[in-house]
N, C-alpha and C. Protein backbone atom coordinates (compact mmCIF):
# COMPACT_ATOMS: atom_id res chain seq x y z
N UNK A 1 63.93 61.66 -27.26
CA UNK A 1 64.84 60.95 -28.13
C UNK A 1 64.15 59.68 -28.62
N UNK A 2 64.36 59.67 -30.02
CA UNK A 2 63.61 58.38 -30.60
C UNK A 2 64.19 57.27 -30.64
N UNK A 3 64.03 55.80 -30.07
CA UNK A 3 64.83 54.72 -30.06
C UNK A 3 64.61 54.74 -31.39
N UNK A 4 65.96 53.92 -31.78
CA UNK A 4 66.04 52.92 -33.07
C UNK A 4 65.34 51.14 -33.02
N UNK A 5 64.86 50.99 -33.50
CA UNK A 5 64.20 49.48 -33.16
C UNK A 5 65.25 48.49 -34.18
N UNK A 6 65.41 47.11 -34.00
CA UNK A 6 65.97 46.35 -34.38
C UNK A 6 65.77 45.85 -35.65
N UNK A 7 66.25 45.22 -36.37
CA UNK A 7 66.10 44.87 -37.71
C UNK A 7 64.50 44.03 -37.50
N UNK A 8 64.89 42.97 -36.74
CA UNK A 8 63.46 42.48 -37.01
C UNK A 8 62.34 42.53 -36.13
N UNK A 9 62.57 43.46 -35.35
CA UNK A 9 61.38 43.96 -34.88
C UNK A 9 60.70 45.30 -36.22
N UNK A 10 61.55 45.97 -37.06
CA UNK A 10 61.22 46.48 -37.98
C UNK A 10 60.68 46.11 -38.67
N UNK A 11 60.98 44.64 -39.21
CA UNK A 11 60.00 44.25 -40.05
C UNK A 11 58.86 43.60 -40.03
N UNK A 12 59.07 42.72 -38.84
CA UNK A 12 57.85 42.44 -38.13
C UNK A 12 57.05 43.62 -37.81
N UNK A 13 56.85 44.63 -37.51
CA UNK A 13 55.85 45.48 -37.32
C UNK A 13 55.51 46.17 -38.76
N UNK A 14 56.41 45.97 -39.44
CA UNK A 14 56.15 46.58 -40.90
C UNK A 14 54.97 45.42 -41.85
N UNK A 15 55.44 44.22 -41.35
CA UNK A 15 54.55 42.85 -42.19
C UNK A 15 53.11 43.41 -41.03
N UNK A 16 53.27 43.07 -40.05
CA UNK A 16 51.39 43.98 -39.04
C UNK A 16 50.85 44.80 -40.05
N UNK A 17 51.81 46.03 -40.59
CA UNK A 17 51.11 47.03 -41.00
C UNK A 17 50.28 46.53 -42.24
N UNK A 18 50.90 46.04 -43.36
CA UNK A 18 50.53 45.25 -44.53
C UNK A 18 49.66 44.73 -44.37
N UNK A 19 49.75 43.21 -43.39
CA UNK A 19 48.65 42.27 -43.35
C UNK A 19 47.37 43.28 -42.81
N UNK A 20 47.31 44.40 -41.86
CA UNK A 20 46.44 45.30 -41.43
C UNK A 20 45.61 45.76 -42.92
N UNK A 21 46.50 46.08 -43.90
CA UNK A 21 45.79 46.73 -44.87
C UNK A 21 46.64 48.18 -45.26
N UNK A 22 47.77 48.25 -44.38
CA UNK A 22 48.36 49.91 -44.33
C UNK A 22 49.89 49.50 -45.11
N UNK A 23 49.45 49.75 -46.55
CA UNK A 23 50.60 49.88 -47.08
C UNK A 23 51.84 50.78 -47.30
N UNK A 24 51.72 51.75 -45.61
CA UNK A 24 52.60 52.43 -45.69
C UNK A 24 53.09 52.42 -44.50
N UNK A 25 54.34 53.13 -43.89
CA UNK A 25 55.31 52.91 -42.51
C UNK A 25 53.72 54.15 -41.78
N UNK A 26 54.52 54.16 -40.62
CA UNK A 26 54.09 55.04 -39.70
C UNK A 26 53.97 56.92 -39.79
N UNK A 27 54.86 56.89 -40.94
CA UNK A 27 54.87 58.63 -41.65
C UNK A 27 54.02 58.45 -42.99
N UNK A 28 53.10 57.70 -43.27
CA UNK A 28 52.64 57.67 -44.26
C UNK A 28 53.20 57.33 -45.61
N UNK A 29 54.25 56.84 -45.44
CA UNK A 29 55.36 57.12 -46.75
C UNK A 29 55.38 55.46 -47.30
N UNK A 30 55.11 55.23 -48.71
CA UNK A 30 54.56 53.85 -49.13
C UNK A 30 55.58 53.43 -48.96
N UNK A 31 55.59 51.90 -48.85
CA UNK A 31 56.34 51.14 -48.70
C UNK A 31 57.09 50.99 -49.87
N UNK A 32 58.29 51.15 -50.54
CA UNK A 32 58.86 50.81 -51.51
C UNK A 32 59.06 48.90 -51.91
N UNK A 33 58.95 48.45 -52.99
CA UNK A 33 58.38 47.25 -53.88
C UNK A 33 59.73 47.25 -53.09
N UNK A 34 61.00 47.27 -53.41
CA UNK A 34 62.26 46.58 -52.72
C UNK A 34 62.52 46.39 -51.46
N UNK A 35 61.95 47.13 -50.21
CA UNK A 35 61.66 46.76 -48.95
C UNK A 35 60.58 45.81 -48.72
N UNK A 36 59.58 45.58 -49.76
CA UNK A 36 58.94 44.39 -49.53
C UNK A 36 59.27 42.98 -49.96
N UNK A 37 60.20 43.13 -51.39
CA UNK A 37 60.98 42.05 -51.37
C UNK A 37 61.83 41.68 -50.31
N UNK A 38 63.02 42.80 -49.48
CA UNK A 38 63.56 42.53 -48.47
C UNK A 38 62.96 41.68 -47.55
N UNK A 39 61.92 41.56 -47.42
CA UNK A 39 60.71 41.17 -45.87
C UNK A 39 61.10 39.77 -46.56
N UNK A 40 60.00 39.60 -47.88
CA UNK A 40 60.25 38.65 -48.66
C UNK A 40 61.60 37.46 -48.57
N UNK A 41 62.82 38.04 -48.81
CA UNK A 41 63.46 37.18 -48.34
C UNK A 41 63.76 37.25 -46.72
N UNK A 42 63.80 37.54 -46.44
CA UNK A 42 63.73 37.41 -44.70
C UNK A 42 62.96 36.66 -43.91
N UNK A 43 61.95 36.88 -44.68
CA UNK A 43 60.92 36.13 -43.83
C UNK A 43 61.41 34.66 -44.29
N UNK A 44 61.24 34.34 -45.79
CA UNK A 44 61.76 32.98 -46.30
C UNK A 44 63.05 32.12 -45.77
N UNK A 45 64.04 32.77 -45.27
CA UNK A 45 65.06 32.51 -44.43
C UNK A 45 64.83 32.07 -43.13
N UNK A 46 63.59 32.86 -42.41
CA UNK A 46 63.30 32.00 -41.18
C UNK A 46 61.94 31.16 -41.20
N UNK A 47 61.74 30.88 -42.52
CA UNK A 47 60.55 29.59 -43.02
C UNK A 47 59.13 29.95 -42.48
N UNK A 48 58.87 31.59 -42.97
CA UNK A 48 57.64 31.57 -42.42
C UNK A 48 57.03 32.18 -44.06
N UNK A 49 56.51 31.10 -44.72
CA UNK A 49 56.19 31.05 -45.48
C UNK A 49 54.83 31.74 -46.09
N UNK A 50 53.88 31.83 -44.97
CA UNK A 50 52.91 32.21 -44.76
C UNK A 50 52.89 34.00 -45.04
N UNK A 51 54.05 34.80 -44.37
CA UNK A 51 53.88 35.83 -44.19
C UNK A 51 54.43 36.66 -46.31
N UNK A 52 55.35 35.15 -46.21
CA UNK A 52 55.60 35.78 -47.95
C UNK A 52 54.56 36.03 -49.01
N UNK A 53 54.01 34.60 -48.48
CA UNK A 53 52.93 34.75 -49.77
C UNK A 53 51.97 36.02 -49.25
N UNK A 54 51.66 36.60 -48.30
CA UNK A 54 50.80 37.60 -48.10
C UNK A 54 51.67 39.25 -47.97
N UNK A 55 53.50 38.90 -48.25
CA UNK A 55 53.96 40.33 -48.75
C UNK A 55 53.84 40.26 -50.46
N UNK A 56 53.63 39.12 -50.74
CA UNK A 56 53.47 39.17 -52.40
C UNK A 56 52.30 39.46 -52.88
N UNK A 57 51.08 38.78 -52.10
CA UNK A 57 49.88 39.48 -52.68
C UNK A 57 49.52 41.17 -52.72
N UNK A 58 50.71 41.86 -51.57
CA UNK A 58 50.46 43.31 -51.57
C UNK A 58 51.19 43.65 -52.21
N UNK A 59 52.47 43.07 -52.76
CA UNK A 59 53.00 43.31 -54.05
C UNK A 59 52.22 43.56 -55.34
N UNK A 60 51.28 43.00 -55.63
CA UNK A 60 50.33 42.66 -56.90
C UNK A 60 49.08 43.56 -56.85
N UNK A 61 48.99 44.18 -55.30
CA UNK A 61 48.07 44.76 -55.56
C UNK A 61 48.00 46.53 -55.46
N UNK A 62 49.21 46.37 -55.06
CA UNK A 62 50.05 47.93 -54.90
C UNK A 62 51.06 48.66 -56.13
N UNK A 63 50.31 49.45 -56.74
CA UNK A 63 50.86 50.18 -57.82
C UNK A 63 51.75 51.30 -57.30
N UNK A 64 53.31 50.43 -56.90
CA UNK A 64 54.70 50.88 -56.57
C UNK A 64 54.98 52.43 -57.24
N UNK A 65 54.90 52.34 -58.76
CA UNK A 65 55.47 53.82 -59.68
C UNK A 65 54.10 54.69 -59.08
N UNK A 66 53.10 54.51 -58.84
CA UNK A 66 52.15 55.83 -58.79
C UNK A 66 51.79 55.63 -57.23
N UNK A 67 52.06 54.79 -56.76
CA UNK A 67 51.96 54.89 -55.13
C UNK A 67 50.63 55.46 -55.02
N UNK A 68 50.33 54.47 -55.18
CA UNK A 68 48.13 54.14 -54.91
C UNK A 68 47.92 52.39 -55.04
N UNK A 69 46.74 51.84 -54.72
CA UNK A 69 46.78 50.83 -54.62
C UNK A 69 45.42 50.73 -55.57
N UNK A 70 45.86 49.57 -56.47
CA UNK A 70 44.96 49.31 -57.69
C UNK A 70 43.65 48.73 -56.91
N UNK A 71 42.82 48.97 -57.73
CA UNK A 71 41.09 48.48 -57.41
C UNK A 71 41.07 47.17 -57.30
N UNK A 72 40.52 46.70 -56.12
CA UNK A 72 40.74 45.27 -56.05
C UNK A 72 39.21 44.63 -55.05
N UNK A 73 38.48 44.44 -55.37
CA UNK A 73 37.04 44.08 -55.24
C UNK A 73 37.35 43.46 -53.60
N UNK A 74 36.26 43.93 -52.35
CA UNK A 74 36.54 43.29 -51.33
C UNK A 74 36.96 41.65 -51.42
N UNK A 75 36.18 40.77 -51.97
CA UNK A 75 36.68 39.58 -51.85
C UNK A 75 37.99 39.49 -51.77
N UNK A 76 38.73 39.98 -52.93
CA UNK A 76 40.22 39.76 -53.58
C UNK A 76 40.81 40.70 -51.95
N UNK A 77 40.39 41.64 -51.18
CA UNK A 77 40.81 42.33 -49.89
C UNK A 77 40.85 41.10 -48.59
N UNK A 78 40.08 40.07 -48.83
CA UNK A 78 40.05 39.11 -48.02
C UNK A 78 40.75 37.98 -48.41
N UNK A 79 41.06 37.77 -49.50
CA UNK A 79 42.52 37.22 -49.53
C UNK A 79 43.77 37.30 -48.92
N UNK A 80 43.74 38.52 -48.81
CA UNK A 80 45.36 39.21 -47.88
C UNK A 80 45.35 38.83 -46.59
């Protein structure tokens, strides 16, 4: 039987996956642009400011409609 995990232990392990580089859950399945805004405000609510600006840069660099992630030169990968 599979536990259910908590809201923010969900997203906290979901922001790991991102900042990791894995723009998708644990079934492979991309992260949808509106669950990353969700994080987005969530995270901003408990003032961790840090983790927004780095769900927004995978915002910008993740092509949401074709679910692939646009070419983005290592440097611009060490930004995140």
């Amino acid at each position: 039987m599979r536990q259910l995990k908590s809201y923010d232990t969900l997203l906290n392990e979901s922001f790991e996956r991102i900042q990791s580089g894995k723009l998708h859950d644990e079934k492979l399945k991309p992260y949808e642009e509106s669950f990353i805004w969700e994080m987005i405000y969530y995270f901003q609510r408990k003032e961790e400011y840090e983790k927004c600006q780095i769900l927004k840069k995978s915002i910008d660099i993740f092509d949401h409609e074709k679910n692939y992630t646009k070419w983005i030169t290592q440097s611009q990968r060490q930004m995140i």
